[in-house]
N, C-alpha and C. Protein backbone atom coordinates (compact mmCIF):
# COMPACT_ATOMS: atom_id res chain seq x y z
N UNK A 1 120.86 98.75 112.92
CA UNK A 1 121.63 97.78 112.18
C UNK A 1 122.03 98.40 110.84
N UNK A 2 122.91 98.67 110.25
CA UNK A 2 123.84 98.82 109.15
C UNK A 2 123.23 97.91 107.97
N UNK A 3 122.96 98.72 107.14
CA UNK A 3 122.41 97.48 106.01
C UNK A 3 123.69 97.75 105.20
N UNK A 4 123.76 96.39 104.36
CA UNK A 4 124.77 96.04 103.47
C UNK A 4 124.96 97.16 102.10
N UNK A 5 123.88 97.81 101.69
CA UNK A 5 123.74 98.55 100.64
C UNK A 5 122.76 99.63 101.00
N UNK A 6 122.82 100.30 99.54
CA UNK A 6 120.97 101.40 99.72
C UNK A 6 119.71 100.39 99.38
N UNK A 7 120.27 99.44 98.85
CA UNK A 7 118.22 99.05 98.03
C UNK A 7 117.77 98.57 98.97
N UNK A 8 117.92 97.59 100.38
CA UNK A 8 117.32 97.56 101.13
C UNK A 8 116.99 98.59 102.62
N UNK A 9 117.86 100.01 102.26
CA UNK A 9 117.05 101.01 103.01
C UNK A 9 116.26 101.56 101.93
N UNK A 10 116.15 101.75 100.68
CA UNK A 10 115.32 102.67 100.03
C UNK A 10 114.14 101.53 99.63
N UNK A 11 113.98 100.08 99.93
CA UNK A 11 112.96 99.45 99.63
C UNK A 11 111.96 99.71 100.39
N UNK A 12 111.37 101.06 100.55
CA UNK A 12 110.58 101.50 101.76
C UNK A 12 109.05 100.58 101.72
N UNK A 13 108.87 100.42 100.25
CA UNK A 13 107.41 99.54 100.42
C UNK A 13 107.39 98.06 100.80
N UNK A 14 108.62 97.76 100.28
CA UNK A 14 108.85 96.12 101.00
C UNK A 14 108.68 95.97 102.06
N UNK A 15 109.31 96.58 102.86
CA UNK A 15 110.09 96.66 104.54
C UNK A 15 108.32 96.86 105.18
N UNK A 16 107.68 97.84 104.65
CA UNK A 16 106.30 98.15 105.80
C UNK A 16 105.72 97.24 105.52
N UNK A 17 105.22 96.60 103.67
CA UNK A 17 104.32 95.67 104.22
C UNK A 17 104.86 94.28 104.66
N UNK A 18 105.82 94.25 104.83
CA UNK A 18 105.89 92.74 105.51
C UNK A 18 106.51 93.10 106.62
N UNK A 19 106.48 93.99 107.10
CA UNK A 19 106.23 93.68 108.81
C UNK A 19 105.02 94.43 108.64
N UNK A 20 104.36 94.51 108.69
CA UNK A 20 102.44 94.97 108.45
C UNK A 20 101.98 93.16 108.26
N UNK A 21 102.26 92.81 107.21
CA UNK A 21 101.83 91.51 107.45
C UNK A 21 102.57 90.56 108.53
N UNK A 22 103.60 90.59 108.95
CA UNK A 22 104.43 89.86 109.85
C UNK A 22 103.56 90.30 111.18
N UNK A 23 102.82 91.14 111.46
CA UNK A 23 102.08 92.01 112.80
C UNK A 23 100.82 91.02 112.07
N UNK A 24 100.47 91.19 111.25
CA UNK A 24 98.56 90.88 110.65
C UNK A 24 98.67 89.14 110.78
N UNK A 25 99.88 88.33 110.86
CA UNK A 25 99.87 86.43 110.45
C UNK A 25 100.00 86.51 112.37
N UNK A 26 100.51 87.45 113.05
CA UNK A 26 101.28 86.96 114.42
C UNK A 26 99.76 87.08 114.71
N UNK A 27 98.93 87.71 114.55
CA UNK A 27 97.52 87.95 115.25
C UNK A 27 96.60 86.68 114.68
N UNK A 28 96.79 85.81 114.08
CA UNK A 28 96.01 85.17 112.74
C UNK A 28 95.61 85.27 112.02
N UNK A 29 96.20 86.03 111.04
CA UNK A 29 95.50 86.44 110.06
C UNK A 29 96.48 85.81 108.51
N UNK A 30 95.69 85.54 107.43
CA UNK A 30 96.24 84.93 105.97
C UNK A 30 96.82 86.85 105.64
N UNK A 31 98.08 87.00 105.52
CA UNK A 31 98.51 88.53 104.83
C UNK A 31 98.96 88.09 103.65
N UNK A 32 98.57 89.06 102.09
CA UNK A 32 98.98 88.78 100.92
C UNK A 32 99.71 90.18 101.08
N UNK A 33 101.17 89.79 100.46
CA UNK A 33 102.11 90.71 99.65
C UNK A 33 102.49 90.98 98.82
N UNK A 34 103.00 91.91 97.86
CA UNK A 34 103.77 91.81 96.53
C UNK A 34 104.85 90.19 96.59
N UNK A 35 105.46 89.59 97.56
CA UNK A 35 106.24 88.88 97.36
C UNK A 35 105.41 87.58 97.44
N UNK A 36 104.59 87.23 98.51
CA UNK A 36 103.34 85.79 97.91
C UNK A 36 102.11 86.09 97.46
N UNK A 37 102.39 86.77 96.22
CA UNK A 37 100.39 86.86 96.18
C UNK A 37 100.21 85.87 94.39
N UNK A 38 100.86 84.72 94.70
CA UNK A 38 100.48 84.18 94.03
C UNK A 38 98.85 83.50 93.71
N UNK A 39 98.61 82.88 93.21
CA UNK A 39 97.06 82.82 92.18
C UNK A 39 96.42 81.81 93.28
N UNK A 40 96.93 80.75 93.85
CA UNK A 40 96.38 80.09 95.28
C UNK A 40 96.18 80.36 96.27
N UNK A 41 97.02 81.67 96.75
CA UNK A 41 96.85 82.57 97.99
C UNK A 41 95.95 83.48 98.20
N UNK A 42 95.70 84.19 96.71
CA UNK A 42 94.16 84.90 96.47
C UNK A 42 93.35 84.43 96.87
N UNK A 43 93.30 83.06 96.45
CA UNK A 43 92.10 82.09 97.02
C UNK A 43 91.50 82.48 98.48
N UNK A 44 92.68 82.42 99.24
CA UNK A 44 92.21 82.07 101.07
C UNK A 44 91.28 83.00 101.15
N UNK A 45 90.12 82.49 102.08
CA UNK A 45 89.45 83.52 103.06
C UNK A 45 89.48 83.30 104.30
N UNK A 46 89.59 83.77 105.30
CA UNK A 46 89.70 85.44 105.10
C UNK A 46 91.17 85.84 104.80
N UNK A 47 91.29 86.50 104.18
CA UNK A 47 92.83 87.43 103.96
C UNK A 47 92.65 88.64 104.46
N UNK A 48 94.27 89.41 104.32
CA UNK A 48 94.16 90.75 104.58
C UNK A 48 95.28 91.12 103.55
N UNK A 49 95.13 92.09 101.96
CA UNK A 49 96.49 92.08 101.26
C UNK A 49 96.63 93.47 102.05
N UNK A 50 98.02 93.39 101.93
CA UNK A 50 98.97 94.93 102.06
C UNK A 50 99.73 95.22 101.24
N UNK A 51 99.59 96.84 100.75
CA UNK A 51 99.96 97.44 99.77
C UNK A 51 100.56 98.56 100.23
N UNK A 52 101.40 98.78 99.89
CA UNK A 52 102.44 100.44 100.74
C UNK A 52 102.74 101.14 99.85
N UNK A 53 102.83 102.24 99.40
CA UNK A 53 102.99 103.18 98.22
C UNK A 53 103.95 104.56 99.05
N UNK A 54 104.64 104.82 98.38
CA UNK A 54 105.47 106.39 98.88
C UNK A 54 105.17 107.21 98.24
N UNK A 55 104.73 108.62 99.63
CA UNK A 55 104.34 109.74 98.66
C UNK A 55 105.59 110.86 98.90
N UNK A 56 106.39 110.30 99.28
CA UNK A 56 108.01 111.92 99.17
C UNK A 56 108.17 111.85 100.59
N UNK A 57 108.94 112.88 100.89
CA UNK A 57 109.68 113.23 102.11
C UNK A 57 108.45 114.04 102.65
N UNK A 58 108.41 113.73 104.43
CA UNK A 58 107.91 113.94 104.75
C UNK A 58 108.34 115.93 105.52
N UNK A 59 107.46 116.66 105.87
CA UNK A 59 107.76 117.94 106.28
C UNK A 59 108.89 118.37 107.16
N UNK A 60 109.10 117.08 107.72
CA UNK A 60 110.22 116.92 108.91
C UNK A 60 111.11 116.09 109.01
N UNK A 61 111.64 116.20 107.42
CA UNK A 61 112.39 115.25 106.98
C UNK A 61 113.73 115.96 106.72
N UNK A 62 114.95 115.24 107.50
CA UNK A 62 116.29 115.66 107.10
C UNK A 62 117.20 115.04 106.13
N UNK A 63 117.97 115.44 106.03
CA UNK A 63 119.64 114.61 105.09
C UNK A 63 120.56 113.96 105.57
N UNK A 64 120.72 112.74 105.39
CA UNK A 64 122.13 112.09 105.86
C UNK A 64 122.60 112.45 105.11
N UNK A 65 123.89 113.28 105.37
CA UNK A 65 124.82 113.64 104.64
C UNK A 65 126.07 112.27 104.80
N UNK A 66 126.33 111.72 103.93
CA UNK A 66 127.20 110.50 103.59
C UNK A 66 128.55 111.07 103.22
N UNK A 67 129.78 110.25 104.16
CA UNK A 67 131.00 111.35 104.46
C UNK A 67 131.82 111.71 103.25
N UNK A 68 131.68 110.31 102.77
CA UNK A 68 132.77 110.39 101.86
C UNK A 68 132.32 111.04 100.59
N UNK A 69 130.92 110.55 100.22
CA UNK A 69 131.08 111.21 98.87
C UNK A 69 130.04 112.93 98.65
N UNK A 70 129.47 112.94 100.02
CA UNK A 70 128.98 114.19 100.38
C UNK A 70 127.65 114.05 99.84
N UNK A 71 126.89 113.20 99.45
CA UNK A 71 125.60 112.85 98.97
C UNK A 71 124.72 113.07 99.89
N UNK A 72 123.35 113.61 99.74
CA UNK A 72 122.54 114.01 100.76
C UNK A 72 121.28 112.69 100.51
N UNK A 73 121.04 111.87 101.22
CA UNK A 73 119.75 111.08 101.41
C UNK A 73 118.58 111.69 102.33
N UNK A 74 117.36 111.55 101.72
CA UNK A 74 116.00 111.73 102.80
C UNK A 74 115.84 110.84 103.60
N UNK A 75 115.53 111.09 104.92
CA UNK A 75 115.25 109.78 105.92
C UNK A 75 113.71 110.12 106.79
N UNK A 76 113.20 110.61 106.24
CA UNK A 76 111.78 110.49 106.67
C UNK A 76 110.93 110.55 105.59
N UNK A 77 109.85 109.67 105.43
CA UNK A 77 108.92 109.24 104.18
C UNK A 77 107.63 109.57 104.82
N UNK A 78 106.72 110.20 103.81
CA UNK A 78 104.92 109.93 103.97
C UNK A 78 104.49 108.62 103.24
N UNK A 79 104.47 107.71 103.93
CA UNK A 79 103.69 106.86 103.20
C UNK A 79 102.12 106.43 103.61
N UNK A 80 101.41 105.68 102.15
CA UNK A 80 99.84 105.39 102.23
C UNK A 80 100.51 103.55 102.52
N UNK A 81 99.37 103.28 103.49
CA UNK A 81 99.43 101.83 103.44
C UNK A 81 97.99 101.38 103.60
N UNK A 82 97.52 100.75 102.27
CA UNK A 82 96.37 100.11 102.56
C UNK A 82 96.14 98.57 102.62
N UNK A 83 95.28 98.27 103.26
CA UNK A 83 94.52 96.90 103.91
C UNK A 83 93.72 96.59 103.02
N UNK A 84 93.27 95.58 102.50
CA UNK A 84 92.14 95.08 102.00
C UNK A 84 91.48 94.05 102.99
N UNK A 85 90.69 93.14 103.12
CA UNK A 85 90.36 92.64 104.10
C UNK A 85 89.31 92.17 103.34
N UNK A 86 89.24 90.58 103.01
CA UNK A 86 88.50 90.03 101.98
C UNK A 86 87.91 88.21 103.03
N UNK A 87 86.52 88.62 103.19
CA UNK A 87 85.81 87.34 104.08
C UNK A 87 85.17 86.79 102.92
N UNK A 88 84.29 85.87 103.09
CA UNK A 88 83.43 85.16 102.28
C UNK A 88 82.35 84.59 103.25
N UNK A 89 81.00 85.35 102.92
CA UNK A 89 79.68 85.08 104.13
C UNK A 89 79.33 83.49 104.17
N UNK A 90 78.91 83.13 104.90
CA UNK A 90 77.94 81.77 105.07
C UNK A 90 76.88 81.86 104.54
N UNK A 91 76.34 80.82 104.66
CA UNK A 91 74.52 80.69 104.38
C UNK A 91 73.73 81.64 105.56
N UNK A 92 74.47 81.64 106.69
CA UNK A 92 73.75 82.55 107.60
C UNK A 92 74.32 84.20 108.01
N UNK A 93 75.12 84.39 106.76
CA UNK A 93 75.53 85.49 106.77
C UNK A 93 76.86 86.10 107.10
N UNK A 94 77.55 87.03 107.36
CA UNK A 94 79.12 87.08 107.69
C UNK A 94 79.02 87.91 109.04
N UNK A 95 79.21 86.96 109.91
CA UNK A 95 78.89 88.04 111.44
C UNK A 95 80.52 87.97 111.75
N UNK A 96 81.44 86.98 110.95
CA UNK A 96 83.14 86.95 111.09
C UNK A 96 83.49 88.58 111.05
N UNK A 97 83.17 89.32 109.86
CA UNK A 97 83.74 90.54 109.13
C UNK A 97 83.82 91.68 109.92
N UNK A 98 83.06 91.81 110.84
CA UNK A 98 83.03 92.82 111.63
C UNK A 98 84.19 92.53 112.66
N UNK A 99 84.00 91.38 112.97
CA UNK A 99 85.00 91.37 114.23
C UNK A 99 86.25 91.26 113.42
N UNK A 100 86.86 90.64 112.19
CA UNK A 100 87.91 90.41 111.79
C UNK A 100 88.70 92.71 111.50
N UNK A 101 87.47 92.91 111.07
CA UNK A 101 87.43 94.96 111.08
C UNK A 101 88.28 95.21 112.41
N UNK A 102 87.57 94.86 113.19
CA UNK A 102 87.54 95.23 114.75
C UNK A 102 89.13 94.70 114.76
N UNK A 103 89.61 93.45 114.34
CA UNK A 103 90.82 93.13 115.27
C UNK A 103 91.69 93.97 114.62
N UNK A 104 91.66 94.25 113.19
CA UNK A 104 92.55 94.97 112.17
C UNK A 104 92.74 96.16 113.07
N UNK A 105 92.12 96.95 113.46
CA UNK A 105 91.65 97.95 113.69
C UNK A 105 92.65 98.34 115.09
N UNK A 106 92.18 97.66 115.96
CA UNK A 106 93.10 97.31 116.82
C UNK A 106 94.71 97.12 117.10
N UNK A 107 95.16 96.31 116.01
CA UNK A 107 96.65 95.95 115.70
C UNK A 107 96.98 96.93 114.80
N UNK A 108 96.48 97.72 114.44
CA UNK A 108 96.91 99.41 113.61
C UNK A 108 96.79 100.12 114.55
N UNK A 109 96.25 100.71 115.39
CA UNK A 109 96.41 101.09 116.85
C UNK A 109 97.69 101.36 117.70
N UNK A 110 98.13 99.65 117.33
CA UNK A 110 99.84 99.58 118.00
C UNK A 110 100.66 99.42 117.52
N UNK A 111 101.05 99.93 115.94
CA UNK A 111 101.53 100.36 114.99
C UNK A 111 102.25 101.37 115.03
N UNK A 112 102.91 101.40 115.28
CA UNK A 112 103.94 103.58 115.39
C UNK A 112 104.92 103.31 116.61
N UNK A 113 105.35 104.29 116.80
CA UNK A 113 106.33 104.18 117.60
C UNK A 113 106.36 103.33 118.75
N UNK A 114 105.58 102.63 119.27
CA UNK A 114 105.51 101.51 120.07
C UNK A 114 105.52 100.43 119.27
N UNK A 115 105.91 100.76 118.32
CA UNK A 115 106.33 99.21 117.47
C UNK A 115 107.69 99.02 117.54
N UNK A 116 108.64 99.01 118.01
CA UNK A 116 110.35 99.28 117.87
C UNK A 116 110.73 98.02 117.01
N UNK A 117 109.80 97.31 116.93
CA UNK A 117 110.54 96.03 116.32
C UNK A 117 111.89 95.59 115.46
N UNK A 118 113.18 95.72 115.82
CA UNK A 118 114.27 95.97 115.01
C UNK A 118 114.45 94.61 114.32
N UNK A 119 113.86 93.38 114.28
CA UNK A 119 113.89 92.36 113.94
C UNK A 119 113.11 92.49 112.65
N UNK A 120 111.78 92.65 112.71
CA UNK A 120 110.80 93.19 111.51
C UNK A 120 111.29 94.07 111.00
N UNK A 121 111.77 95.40 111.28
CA UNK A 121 112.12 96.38 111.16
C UNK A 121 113.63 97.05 110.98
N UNK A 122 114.37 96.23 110.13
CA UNK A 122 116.05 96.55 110.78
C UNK A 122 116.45 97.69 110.44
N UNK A 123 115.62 98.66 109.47
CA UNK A 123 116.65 99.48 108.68
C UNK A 123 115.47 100.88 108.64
N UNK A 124 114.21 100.67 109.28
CA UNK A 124 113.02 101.34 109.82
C UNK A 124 112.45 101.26 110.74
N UNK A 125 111.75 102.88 110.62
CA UNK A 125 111.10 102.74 111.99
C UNK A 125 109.85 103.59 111.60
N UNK A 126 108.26 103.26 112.10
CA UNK A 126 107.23 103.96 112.41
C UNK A 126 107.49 105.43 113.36
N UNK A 127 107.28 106.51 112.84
CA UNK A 127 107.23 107.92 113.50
C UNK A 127 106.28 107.77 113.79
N UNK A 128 105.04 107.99 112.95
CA UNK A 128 103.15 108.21 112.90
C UNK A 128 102.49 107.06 111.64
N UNK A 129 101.57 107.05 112.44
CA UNK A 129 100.16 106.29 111.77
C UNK A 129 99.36 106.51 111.85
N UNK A 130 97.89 106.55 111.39
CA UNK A 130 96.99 107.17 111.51
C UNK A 130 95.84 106.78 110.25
N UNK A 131 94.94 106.66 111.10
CA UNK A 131 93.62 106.07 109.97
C UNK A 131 93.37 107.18 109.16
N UNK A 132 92.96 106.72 107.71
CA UNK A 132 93.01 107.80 107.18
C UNK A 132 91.55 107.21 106.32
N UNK A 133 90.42 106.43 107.47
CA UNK A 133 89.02 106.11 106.68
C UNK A 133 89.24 104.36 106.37
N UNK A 134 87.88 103.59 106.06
CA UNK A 134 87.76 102.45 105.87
C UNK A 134 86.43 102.49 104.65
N UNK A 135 86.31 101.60 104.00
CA UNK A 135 85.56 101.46 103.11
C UNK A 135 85.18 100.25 102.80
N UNK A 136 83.64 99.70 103.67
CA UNK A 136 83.60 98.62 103.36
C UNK A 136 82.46 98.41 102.01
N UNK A 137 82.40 97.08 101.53
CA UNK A 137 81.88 96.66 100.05
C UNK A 137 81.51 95.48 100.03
N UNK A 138 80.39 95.28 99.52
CA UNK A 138 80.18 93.69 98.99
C UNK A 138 80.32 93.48 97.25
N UNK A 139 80.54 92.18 96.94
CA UNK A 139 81.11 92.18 95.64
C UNK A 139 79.99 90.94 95.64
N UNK A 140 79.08 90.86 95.44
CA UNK A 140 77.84 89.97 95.24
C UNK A 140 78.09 89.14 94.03
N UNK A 141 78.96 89.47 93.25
CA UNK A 141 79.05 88.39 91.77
C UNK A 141 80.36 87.24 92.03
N UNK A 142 81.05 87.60 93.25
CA UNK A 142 82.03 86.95 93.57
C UNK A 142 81.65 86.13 95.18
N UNK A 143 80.45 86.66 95.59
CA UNK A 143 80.18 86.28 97.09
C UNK A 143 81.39 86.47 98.15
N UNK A 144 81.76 87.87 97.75
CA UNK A 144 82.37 88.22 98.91
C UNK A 144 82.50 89.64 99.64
N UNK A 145 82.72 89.64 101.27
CA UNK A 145 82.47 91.05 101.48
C UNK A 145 84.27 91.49 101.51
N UNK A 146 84.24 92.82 101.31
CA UNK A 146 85.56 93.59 101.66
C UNK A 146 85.01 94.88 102.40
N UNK A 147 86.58 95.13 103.13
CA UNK A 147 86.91 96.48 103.55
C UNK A 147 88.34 96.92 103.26
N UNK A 148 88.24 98.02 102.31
CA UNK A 148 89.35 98.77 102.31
C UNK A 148 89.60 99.76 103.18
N UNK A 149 90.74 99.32 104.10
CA UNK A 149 91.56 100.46 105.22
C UNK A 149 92.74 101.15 104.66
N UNK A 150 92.53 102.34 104.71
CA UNK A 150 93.45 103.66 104.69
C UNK A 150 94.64 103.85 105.92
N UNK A 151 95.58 103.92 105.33
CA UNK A 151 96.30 104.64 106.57
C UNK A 151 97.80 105.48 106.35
N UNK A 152 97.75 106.46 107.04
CA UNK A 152 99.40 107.50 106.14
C UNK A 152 100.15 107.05 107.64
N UNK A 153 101.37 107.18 106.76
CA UNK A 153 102.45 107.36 107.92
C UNK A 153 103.48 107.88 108.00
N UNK A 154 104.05 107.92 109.00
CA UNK A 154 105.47 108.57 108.64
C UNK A 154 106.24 108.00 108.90
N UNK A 155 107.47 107.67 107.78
CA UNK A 155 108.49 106.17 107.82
C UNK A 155 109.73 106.47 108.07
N UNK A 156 110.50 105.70 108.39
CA UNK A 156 111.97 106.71 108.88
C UNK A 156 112.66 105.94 109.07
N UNK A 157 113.74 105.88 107.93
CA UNK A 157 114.92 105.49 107.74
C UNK A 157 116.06 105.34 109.19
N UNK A 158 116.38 104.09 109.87
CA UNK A 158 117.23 104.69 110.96
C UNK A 158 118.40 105.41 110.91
N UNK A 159 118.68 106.05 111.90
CA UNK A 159 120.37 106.43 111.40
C UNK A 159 121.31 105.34 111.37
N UNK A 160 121.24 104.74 112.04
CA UNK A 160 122.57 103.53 111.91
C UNK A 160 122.33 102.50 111.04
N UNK A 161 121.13 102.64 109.99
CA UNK A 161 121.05 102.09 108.69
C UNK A 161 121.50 101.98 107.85
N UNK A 162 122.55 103.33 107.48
CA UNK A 162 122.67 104.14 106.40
C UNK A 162 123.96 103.11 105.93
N UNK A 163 124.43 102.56 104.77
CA UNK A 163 125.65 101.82 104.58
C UNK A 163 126.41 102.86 104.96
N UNK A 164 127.46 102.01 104.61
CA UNK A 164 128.90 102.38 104.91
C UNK A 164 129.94 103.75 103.69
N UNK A 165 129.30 103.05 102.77
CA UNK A 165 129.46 104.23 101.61
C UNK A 165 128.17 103.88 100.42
């Protein structure tokens, strides 16, 4: 699909985490984003926030060369996308957290190129994904457990994304 401009192909962190969370709510899960992470949504437990950061062009990354004005764009990205994953135990403990790990875990799994989703996805696409470690934590002054999930990828601009000029 042809996007109308560049800022929504170069919004590379928008675009992953909300289809990252659009994949994390379809499974049941509360996903916080840069766009709802307002001060009531923090609240929910269990959540999962997503955070996407770009680290440059990836090794196997080419140029759309754009006709008219001869401008060269990158269309393959390394990006970090991390998970937080925030429960709150019972009186008899958090036996939820593991399995809520487990499902995360799972639905990152089928993340990458078997994701084609052009609906989530209009103007991207997953090359690679790949765990890159988890880190779980208890925060005892707040009574709650977390796990922070790691993961790099490789993001990729489609070709028939690219505007028009």
């Amino acid at each position: 699909m042809q996007a109308p401009s560049y800022e929504p192909v170069y919004d590379l962190e928008t675009s992953l985490e909300e289809a990252v969370a659009a994949l994390l709510v379809a499974a049941g899960f509360s996903a916080l984003t840069r766009l709802n992470s307002n001060a009531e949504f923090q609240q929910v437990r269990p959540r999962v926030a997503v955070l996407a950061r770009e680290n440059g062009p990836t090794a196997q990354a080419h140029f759309h060369l754009v006709p008219v004005t001869f401008e060269q764009h990158i269309d393959i990205f390394s990006m970090s996308l991390t998970l937080e994953l925030t429960t709150e135990p019972t009186a008899t403990g958090n036996t939820q957290h593991p399995l809520y790990r487990s499902r995360i875990r799972r639905l990152m799994a089928k993340f990458g190129p078997a994701f084609p989703d052009e609906t989530i996805l209009p103007y991207h696409a997953v090359c690679r994904c790949w765990t890159a470690g988890a880190e779980p934590r208890f925060d005892t002054a707040n009574g709650i457990e977390m796990t922070t999930f790691t993961y790099s990828l490789d993001y990729m601009i489609r070709s028939d994304a690219w505007p028009a000029t």
